[in-house]
C-alpha atoms as a PDB file:
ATOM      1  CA  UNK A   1      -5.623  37.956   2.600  1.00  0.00           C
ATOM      2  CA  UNK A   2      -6.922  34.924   0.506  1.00  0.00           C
ATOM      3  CA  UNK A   3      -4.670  32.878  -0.565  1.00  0.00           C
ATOM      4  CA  UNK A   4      -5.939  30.334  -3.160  1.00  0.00           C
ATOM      5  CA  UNK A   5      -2.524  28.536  -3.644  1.00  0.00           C
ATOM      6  CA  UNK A   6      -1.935  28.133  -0.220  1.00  0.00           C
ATOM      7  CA  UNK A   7      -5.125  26.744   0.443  1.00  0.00           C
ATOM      8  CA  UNK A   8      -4.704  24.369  -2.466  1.00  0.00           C
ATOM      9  CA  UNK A   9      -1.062  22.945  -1.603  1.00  0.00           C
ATOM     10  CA  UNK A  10      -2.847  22.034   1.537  1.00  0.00           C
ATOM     11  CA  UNK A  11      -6.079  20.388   0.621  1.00  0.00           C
ATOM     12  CA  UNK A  12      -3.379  18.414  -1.828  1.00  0.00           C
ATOM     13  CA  UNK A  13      -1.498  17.888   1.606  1.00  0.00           C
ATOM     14  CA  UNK A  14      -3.972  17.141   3.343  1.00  0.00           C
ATOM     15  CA  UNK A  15      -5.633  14.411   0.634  1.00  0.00           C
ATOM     16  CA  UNK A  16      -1.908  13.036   0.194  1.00  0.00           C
ATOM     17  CA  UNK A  17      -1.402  12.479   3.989  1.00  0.00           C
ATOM     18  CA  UNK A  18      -4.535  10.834   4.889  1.00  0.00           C
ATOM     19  CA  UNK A  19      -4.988   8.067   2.377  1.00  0.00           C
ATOM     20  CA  UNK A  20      -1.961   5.861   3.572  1.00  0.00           C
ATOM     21  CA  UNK A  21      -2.987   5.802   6.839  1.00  0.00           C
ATOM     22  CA  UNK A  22      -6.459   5.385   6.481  1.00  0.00           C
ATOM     23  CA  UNK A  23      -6.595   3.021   4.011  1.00  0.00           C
ATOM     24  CA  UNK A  24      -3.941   0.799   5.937  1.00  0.00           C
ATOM     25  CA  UNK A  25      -6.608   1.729   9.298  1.00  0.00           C
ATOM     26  CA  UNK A  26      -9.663   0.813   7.290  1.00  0.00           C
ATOM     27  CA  UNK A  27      -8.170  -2.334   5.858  1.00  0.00           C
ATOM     28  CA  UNK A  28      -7.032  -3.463   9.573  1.00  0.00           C
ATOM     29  CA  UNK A  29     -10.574  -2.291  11.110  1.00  0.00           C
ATOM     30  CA  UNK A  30     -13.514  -1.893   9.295  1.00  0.00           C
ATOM     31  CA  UNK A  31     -15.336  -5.404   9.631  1.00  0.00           C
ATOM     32  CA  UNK A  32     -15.264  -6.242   5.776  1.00  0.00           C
ATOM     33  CA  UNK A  33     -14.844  -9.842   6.222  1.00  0.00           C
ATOM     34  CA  UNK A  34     -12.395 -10.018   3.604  1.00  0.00           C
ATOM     35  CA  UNK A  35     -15.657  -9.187   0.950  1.00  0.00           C
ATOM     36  CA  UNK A  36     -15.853  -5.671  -1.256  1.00  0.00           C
ATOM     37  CA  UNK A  37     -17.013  -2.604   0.223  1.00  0.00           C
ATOM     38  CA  UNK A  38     -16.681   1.005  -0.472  1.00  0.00           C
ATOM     39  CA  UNK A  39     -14.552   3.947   0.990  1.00  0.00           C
ATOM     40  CA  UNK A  40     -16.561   7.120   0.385  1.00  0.00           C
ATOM     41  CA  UNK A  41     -14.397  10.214   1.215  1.00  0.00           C
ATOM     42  CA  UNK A  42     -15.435  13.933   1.218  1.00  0.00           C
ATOM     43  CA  UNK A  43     -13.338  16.961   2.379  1.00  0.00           C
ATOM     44  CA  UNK A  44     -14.798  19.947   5.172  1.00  0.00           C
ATOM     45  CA  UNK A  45     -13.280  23.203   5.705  1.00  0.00           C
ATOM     46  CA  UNK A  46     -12.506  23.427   9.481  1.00  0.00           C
ATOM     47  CA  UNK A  47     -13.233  27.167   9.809  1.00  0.00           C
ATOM     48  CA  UNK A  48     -12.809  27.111  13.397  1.00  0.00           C
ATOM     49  CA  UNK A  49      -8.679  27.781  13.112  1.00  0.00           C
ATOM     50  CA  UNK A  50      -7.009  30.790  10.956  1.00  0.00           C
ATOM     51  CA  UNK A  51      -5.859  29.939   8.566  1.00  0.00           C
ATOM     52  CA  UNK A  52      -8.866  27.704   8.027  1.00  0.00           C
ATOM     53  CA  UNK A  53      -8.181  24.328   6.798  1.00  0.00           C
ATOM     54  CA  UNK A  54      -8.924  21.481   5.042  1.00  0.00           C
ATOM     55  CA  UNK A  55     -10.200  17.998   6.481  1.00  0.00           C
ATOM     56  CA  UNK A  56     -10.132  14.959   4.928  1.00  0.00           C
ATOM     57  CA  UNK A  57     -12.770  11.846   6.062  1.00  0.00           C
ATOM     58  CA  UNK A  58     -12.878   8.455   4.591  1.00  0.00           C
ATOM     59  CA  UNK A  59     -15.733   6.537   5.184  1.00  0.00           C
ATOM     60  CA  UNK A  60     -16.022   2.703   4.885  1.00  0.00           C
ATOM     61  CA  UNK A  61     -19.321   0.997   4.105  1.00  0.00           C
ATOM     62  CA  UNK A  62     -20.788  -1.667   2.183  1.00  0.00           C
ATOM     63  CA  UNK A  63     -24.095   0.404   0.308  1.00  0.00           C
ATOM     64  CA  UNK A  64     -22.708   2.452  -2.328  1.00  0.00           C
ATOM     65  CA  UNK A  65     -23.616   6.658  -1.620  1.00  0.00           C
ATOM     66  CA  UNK A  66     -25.328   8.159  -3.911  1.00  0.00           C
ATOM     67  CA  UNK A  67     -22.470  10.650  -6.404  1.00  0.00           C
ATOM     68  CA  UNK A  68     -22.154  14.231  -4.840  1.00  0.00           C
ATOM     69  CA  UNK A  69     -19.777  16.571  -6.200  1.00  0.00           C
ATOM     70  CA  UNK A  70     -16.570  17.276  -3.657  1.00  0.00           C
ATOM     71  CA  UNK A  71     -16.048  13.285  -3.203  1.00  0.00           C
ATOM     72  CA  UNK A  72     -14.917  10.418  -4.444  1.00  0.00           C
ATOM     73  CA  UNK A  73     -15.781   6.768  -4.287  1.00  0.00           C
ATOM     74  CA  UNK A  74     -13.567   3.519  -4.008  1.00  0.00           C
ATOM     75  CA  UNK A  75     -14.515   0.365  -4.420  1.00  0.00           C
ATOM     76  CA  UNK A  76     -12.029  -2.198  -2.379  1.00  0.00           C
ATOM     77  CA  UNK A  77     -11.689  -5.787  -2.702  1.00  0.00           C
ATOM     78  CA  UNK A  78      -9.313  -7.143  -0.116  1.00  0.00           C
ATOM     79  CA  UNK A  79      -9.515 -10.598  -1.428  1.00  0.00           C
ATOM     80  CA  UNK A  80      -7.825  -9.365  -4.574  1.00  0.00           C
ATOM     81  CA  UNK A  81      -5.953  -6.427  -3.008  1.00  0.00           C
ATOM     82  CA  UNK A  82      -7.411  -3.713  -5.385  1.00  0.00           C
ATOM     83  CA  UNK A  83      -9.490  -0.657  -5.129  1.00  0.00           C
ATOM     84  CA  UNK A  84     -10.890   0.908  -7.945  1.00  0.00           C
ATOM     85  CA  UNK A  85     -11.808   4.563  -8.097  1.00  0.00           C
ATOM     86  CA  UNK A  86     -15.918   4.429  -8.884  1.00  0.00           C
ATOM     87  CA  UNK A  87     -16.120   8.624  -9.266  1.00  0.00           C
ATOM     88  CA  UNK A  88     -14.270  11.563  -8.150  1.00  0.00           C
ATOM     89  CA  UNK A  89     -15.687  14.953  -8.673  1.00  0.00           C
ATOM     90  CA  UNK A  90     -14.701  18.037  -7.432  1.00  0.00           C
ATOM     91  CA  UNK A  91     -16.840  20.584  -6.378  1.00  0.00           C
ATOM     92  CA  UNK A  92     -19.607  21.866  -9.179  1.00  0.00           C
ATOM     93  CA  UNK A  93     -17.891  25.258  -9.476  1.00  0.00           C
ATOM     94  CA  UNK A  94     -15.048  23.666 -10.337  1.00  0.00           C
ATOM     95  CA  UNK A  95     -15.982  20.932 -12.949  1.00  0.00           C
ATOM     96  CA  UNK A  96     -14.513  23.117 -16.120  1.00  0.00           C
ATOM     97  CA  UNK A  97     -11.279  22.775 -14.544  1.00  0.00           C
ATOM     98  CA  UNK A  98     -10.322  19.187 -15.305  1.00  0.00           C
ATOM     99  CA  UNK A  99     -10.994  19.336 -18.768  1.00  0.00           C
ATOM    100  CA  UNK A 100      -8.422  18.349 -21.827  1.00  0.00           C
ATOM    101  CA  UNK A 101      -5.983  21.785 -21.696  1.00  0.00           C
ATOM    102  CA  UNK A 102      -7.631  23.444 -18.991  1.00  0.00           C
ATOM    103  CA  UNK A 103      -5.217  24.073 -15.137  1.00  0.00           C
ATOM    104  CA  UNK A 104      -6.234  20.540 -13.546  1.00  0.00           C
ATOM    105  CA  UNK A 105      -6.436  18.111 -16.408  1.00  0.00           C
ATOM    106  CA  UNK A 106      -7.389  14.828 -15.444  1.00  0.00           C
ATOM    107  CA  UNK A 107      -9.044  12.285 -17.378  1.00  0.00           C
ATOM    108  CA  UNK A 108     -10.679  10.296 -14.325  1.00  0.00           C
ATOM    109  CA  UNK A 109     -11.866  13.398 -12.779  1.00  0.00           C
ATOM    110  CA  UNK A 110     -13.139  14.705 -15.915  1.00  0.00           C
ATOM    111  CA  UNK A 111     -14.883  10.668 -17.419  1.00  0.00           C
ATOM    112  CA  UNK A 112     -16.067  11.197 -13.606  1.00  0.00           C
ATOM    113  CA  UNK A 113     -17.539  14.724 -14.121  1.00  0.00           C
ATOM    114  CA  UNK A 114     -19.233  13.243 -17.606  1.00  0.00           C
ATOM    115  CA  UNK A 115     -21.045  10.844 -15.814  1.00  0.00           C
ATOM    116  CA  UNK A 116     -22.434  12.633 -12.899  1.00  0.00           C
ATOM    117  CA  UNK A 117     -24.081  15.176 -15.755  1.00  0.00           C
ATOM    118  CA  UNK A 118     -25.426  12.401 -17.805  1.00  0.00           C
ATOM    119  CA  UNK A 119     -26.465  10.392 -14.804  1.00  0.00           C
ATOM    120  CA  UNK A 120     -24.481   7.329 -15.153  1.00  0.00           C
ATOM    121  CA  UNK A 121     -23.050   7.353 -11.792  1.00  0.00           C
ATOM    122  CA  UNK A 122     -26.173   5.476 -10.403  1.00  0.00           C
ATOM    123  CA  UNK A 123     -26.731   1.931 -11.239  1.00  0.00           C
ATOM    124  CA  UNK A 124     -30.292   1.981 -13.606  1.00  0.00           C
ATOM    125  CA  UNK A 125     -31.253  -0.908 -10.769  1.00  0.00           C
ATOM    126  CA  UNK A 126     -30.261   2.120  -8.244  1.00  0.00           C
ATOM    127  CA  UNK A 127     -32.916   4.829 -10.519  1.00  0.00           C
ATOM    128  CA  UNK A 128     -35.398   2.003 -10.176  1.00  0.00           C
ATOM    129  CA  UNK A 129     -35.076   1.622  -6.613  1.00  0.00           C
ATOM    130  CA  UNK A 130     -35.078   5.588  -6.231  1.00  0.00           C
ATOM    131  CA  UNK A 131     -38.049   5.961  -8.204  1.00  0.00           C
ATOM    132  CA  UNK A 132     -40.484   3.862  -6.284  1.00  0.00           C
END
């Protein structure tokens, strides 16, 4: 039987497990040259096991993505020892959710969510660039 709470406690295990380790594994790996560059992470479903689970992938690279709902987007600068969360949005059915008084209530999430609506996740030099 579905069983949303279990499923939740272990995309939030999943998500908590993974970022230690990959961070620390990007840091020491990815070919950054001590410059900026972006960690772009998304979750999957691995439907292949029962109960099915969630996967977490974080991706380094120096272009930044374009915004798509069920990820989230860090900026890291190694030479100052700081990442900065650009956006994270959940997925679209979810986007009510984070809202002031609603179940998940986050402000990031939901200034995130704000943005991706409006269009303000993408650079206007990034629209330009699009356009043409």
């Amino acid at each position: 039987m579905f069983d949303i709470q279990e499923r939740l406690d272990s995309l939030v295990t999943e998500l908590e497990r993974s970022w230690p380790k990959n961070f620390e594994r990007i840091l020491r790996e990815y070919p950054h040259k001590n410059e900026p560059f972006y960690i772009f992470t998304f979750c999957k479903f691995d439907c292949r096991v029962i109960p099915w689970e969630f996967k977490v992938y974080h991706q380094p690279r120096q272009t930044k993505p374009d915004p798509v709902s069920g990820t989230t987007l860090m900026l890291v600068d190694p030479k100052n020892g700081t990442a900065e969360i650009v956006w994270t949005l959940p997925h679209r059915e979810g986007f009510n959710l984070y809202q002031p008084g609603k179940v998940f209530e986050d402000k990031v999430v939901n200034d995130s969510i704000k943005k991706y609506l409006n269009d303000e996740l993408i650079d206007s030099e990034e629209k330009f660039q699009m356009v043409k």
